[in-house]
Structure formats: C-alpha cells, structure tokens
C-alpha atoms as a PDB file:
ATOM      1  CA  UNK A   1      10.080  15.148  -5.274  1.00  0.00           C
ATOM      2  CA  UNK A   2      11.828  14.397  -1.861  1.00  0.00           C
ATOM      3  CA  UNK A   3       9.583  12.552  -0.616  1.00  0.00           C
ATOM      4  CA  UNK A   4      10.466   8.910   0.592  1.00  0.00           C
ATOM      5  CA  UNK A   5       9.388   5.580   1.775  1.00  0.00           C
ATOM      6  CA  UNK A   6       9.958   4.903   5.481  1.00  0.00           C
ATOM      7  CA  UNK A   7       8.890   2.841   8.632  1.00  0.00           C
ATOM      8  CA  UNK A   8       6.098   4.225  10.494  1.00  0.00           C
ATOM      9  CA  UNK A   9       6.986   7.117  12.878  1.00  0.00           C
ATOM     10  CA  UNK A  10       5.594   9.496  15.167  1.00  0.00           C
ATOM     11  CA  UNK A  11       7.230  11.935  13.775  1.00  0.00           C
ATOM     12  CA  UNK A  12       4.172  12.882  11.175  1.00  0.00           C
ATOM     13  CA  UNK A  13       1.437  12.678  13.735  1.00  0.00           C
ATOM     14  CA  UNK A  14      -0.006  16.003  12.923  1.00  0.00           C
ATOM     15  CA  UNK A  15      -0.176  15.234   9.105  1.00  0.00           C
ATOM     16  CA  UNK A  16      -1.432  11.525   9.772  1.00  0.00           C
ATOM     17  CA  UNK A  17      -3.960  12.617  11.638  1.00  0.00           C
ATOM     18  CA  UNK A  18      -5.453  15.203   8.286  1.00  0.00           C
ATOM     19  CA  UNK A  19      -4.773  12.330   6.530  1.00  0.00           C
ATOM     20  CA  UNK A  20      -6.980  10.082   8.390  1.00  0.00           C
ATOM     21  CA  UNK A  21      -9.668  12.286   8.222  1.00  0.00           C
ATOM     22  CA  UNK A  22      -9.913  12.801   4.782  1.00  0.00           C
ATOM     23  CA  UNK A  23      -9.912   8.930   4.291  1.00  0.00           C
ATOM     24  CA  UNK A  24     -12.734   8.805   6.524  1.00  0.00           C
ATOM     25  CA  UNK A  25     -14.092  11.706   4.418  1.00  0.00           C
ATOM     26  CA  UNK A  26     -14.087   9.679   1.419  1.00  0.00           C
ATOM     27  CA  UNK A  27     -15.526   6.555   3.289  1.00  0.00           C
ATOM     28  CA  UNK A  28     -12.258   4.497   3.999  1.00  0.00           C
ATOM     29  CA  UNK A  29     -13.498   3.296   6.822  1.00  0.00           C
ATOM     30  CA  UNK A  30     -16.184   0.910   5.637  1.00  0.00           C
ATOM     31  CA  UNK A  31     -14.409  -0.642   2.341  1.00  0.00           C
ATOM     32  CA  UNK A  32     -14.956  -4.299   2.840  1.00  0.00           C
ATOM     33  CA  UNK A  33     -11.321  -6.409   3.253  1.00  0.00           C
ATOM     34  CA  UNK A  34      -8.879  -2.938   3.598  1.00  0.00           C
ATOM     35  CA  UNK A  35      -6.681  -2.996   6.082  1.00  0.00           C
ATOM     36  CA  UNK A  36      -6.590   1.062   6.195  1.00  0.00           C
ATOM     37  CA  UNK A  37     -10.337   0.312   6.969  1.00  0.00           C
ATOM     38  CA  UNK A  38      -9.365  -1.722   9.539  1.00  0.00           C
ATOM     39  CA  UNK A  39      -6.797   0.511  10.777  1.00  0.00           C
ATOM     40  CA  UNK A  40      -9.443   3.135  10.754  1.00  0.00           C
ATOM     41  CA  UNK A  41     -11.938   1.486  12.839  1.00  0.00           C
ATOM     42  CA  UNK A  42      -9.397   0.296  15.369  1.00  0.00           C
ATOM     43  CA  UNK A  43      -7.098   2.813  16.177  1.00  0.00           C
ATOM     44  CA  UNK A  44      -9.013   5.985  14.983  1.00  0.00           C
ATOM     45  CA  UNK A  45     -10.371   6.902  18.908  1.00  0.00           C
ATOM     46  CA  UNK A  46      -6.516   6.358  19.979  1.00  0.00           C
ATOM     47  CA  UNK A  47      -4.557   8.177  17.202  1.00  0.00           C
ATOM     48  CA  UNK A  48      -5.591  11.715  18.805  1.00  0.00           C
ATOM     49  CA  UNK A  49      -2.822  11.056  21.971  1.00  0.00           C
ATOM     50  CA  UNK A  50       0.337  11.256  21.725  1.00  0.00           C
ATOM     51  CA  UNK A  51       0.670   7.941  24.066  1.00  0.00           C
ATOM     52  CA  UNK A  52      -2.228   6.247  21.375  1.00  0.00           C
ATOM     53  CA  UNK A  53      -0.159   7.461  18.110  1.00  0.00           C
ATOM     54  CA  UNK A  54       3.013   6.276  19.440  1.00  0.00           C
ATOM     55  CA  UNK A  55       1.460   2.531  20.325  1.00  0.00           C
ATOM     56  CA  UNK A  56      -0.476   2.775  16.684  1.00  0.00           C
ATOM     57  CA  UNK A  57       3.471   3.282  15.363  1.00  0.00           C
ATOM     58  CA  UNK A  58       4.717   0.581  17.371  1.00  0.00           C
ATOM     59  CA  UNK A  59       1.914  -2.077  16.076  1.00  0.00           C
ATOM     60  CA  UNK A  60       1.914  -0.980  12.718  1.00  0.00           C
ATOM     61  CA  UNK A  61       5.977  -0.878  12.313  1.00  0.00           C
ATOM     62  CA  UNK A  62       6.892  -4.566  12.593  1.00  0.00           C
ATOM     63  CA  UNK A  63       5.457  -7.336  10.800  1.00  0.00           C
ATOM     64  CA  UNK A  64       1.931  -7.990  12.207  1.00  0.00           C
ATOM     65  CA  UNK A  65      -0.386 -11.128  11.226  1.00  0.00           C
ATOM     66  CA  UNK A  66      -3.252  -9.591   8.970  1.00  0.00           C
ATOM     67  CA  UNK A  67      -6.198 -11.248   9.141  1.00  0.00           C
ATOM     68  CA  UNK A  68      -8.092 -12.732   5.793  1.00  0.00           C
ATOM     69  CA  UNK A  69     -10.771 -14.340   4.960  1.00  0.00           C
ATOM     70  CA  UNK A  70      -8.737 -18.244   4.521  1.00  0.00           C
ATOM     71  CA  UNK A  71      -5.927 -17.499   6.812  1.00  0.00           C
ATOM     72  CA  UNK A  72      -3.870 -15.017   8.665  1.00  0.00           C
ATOM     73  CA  UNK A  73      -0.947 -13.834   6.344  1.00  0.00           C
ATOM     74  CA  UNK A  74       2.355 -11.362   7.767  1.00  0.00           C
ATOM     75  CA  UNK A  75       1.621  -7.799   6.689  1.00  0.00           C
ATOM     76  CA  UNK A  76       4.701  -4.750   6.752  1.00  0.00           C
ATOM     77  CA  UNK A  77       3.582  -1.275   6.514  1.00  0.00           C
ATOM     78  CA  UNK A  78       6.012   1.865   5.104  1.00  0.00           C
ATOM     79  CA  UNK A  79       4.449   5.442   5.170  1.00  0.00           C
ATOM     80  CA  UNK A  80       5.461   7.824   1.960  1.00  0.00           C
ATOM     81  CA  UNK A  81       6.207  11.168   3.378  1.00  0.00           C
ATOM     82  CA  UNK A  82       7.776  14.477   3.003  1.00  0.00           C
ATOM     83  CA  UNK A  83       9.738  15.523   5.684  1.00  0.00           C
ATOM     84  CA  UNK A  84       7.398  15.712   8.587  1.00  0.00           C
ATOM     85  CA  UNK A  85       4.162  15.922   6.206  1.00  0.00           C
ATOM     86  CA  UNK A  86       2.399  12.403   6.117  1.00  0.00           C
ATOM     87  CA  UNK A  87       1.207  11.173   2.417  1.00  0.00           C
ATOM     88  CA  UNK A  88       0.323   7.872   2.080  1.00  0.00           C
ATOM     89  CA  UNK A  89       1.110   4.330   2.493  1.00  0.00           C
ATOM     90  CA  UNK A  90       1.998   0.792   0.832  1.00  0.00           C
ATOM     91  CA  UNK A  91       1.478  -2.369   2.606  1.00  0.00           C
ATOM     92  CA  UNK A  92       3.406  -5.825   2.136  1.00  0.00           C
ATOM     93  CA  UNK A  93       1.818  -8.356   2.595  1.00  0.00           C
ATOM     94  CA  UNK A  94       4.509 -11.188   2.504  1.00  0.00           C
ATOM     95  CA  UNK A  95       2.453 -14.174   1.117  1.00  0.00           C
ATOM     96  CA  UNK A  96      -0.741 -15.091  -0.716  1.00  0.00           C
ATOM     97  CA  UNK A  97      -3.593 -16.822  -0.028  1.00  0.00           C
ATOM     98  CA  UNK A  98      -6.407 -18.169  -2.580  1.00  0.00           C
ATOM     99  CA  UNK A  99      -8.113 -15.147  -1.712  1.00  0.00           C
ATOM    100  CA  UNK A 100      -5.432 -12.181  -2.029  1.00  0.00           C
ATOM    101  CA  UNK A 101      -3.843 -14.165  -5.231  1.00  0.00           C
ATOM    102  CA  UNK A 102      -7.084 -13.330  -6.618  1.00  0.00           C
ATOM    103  CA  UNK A 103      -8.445 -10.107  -5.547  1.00  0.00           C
ATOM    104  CA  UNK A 104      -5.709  -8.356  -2.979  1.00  0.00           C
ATOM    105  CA  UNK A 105      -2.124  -8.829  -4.421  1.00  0.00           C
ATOM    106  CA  UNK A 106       0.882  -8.523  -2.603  1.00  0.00           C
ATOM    107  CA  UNK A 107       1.359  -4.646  -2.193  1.00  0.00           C
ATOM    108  CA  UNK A 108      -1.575  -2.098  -1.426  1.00  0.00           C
ATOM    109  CA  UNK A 109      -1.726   1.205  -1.307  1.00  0.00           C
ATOM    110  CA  UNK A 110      -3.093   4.517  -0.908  1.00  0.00           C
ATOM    111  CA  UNK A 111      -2.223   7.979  -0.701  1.00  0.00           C
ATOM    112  CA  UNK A 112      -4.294  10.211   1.143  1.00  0.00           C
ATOM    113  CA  UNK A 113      -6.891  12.535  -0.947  1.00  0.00           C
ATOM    114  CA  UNK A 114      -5.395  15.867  -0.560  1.00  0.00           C
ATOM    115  CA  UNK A 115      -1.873  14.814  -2.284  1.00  0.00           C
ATOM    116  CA  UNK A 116      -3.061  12.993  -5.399  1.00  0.00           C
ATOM    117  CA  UNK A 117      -2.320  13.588  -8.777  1.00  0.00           C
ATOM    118  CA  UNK A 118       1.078  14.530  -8.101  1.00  0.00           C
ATOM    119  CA  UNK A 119       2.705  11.737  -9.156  1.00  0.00           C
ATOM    120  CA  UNK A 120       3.107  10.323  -4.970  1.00  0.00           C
ATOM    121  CA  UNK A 121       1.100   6.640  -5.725  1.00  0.00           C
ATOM    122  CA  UNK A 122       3.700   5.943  -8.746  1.00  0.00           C
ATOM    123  CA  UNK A 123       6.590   6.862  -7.181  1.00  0.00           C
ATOM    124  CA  UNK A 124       5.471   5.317  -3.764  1.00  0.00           C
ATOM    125  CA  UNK A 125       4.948   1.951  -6.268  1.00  0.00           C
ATOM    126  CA  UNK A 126       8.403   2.329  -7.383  1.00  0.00           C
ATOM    127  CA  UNK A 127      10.329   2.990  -4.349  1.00  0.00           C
ATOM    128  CA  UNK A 128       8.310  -0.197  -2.868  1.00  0.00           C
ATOM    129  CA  UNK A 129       9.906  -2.775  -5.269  1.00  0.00           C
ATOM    130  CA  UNK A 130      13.159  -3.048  -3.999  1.00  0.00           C
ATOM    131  CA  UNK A 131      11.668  -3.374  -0.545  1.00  0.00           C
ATOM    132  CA  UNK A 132       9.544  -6.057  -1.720  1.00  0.00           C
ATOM    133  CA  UNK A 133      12.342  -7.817  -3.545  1.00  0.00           C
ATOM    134  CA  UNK A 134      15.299  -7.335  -1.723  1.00  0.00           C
ATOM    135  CA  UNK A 135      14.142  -7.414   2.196  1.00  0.00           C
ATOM    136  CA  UNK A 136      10.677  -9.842   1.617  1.00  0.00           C
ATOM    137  CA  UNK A 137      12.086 -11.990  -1.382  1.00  0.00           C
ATOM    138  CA  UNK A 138       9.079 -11.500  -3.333  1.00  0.00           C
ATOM    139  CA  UNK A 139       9.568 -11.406  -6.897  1.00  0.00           C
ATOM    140  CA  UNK A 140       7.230 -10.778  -9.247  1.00  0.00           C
ATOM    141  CA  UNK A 141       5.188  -8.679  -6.813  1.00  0.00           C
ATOM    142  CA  UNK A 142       1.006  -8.948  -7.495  1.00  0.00           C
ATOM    143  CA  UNK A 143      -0.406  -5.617  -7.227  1.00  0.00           C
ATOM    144  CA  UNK A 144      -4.529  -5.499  -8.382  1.00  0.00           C
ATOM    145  CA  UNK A 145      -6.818  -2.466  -8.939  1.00  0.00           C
ATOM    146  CA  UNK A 146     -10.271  -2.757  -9.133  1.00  0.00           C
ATOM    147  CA  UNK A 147     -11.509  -2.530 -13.183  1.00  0.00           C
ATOM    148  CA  UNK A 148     -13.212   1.300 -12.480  1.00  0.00           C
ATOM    149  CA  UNK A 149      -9.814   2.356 -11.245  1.00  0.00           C
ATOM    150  CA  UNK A 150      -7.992   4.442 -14.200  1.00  0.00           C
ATOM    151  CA  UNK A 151      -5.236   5.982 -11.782  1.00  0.00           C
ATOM    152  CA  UNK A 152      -4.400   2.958 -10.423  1.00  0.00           C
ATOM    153  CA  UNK A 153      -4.584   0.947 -13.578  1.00  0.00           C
ATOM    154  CA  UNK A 154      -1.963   3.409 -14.969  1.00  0.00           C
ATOM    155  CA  UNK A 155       0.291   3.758 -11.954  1.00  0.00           C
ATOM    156  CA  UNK A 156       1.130  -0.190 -11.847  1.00  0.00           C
ATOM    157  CA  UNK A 157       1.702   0.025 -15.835  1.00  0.00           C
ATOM    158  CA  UNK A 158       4.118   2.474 -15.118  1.00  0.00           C
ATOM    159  CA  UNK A 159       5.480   0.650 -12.717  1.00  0.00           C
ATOM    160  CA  UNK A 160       6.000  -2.326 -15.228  1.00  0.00           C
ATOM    161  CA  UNK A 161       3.204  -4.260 -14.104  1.00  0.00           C
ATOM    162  CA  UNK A 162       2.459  -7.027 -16.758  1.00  0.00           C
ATOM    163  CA  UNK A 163      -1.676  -7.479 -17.111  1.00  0.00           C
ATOM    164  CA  UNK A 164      -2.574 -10.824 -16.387  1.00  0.00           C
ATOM    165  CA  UNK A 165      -5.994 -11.003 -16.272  1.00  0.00           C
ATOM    166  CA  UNK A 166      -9.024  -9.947 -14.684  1.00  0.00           C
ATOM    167  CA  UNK A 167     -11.268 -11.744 -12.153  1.00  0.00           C
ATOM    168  CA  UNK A 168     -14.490 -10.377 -11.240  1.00  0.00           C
ATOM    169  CA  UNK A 169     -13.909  -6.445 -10.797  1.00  0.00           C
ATOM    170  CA  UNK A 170     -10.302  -6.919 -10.237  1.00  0.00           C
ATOM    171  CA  UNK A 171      -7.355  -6.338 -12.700  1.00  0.00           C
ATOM    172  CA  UNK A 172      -4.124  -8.243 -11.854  1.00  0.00           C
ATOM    173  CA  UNK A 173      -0.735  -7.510 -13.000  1.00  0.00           C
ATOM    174  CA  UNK A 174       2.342  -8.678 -12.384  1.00  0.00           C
ATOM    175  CA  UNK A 175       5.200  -6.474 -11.589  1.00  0.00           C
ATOM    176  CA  UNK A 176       9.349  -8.064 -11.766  1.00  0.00           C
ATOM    177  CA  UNK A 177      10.412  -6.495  -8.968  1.00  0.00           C
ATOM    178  CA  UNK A 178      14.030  -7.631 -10.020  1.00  0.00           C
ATOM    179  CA  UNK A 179      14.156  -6.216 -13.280  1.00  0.00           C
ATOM    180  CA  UNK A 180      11.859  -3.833 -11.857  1.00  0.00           C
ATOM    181  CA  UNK A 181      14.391  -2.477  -9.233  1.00  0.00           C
ATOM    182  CA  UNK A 182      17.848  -2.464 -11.926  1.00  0.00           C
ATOM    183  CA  UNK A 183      15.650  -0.274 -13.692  1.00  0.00           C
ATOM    184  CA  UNK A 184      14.942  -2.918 -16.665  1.00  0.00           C
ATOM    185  CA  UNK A 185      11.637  -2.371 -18.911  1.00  0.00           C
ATOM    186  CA  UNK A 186       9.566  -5.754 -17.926  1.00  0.00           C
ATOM    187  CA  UNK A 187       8.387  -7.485 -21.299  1.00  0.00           C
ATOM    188  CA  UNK A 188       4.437  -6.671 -22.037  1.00  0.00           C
ATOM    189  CA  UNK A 189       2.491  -9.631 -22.419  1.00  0.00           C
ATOM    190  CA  UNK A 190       0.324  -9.296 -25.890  1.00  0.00           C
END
C-alpha cells in the first residue's frame, strides 16, 4: 500500500470531491456531533471551485478551534491518500472535554465508502500514532467506536487499543501511542 498520511492539499481535489459525495450518499452530512458533518454542511457549496477548495485546504490544514458541546477544543486534520487519489481522513483533536472523554476520543476517522475494506482505516490508525504522540504529546490516544461498529471495533484492536469500557453506545479504548509507535504489543487488559 503506498498510500500515506499528509496535510490537507489541493492537490486531490478531483478525488475529494467523489469522496464527498459518497459521504453525503451514505448520510454524513446529518450525523449529530461529526465534524465531517460539519465540514459537509459548511463547505460543501464551496468545494466545487478551485478558489473554494483551496480556502477549504487552508482552514482545514492548521489547527482550528472545533466546537463541542462544553467547550471549544484545537482540532488538526491529515488526509490518507494515494498519490493524487483522496481516501480518507483522521482528525486530532488535541484535548478532551467531559464530553469527547466519553463519547468522541481523541482521533476520528473515516475513509470514504468506495475504498473500504482494504485495509486504508487500520493503516490510516497506525500511521496517526506517531503524529499524535510525537507532534501533539498525546499519549495514550482515546479512540471510541460506536458498540454496532464491527470494522471499527477491530481496526483500533489492531491498532493496540486497550478496551476500557463502554458508555452508552460507545466503546472506548485506549491506544499507547508510545509503545504503539516503537512497534511494542500494548498489554490487553483482562
């Protein structure tokens, strides 16, 4: 696989823009909290341009200030892709708040429709820890799925992610992004 984890760029406007559509496809746009859906509802009548796409890039490749529920909290974005061929994304988000400790973790994300189960969301995971540890200083990283969620479930276990516990629909696990990133089997909770 040669595809790799990188700050948002034009570059893959073409591909971003097939990938946005089959998000909406699938109803992306109105999950509750998601800051793809957010994305989506924003930017979506811009993204078409060239000028709109570029300004989208710009917003979305620094640090912005996502909004929650209890409290604003600094969000990074990095776009998996394959040469110019768009595939999905993780988002940082740098702290937690009651709210995202509980239900929304510290890393999200999502590959778009047409490119999954290919391995992409596991190795997107994995090439996100290092980021996470060595550039944000978070370690252990909280990544949730929600309890229905069998790919996801599996793709943070392979990732190392320790099961915590779950809280209304949500599993939490805990992933050392440390041991994680030296390539060092976490130990399992029992």
């Amino acid at each position: 696989m040669s595809a790799q984890l990188i700050a948002p760029t034009v570059a893959v406007h073409a591909s971003f823009l097939a990938a946005m559509d089959e998000f909406l496809a699938e109803g992306a746009d109105s999950v509750q909290g998601s800051s793809m859906a957010h994305e989506l509802r924003t930017w979506r009548g811009r993204w078409a341009t060239a000028d709109g796409f570029a300004e989208y890039v710009g917003t979305v490749g620094g640090v912005m200030d996502h909004e929650r529920p209890d409290g604003v909290v600094p969000l990074s974005t990095r776009w998996w892709v394959d040469g110019d061929t768009y595939l999905g994304r993780i988002a940082f988000r740098h702290r937690l708040t009651p709210s995202l400790l509980t239900w929304g973790g510290h890393i999200g994300y999502g590959v778009r429709p047409g490119a999954r189960r290919r391995g992409h969301a596991t190795a997107m995971l994995r090439a996100a820890l290092p980021v996470a540890h060595h550039e944000l200083g978070i370690d252990p990283v909280l990544v949730t799925c929600d309890d229905t969620n069998t790919a996801s479930r599996k793709v943070i276990e392979a990732c190392g992610g320790i099961f915590e516990d779950q809280r209304d629909a949500k599993l939490r696990y805990w992933i050392p992004a440390a041991a994680a990133t030296a390539g060092q089997q976490p130990q399992r909770r029992i």
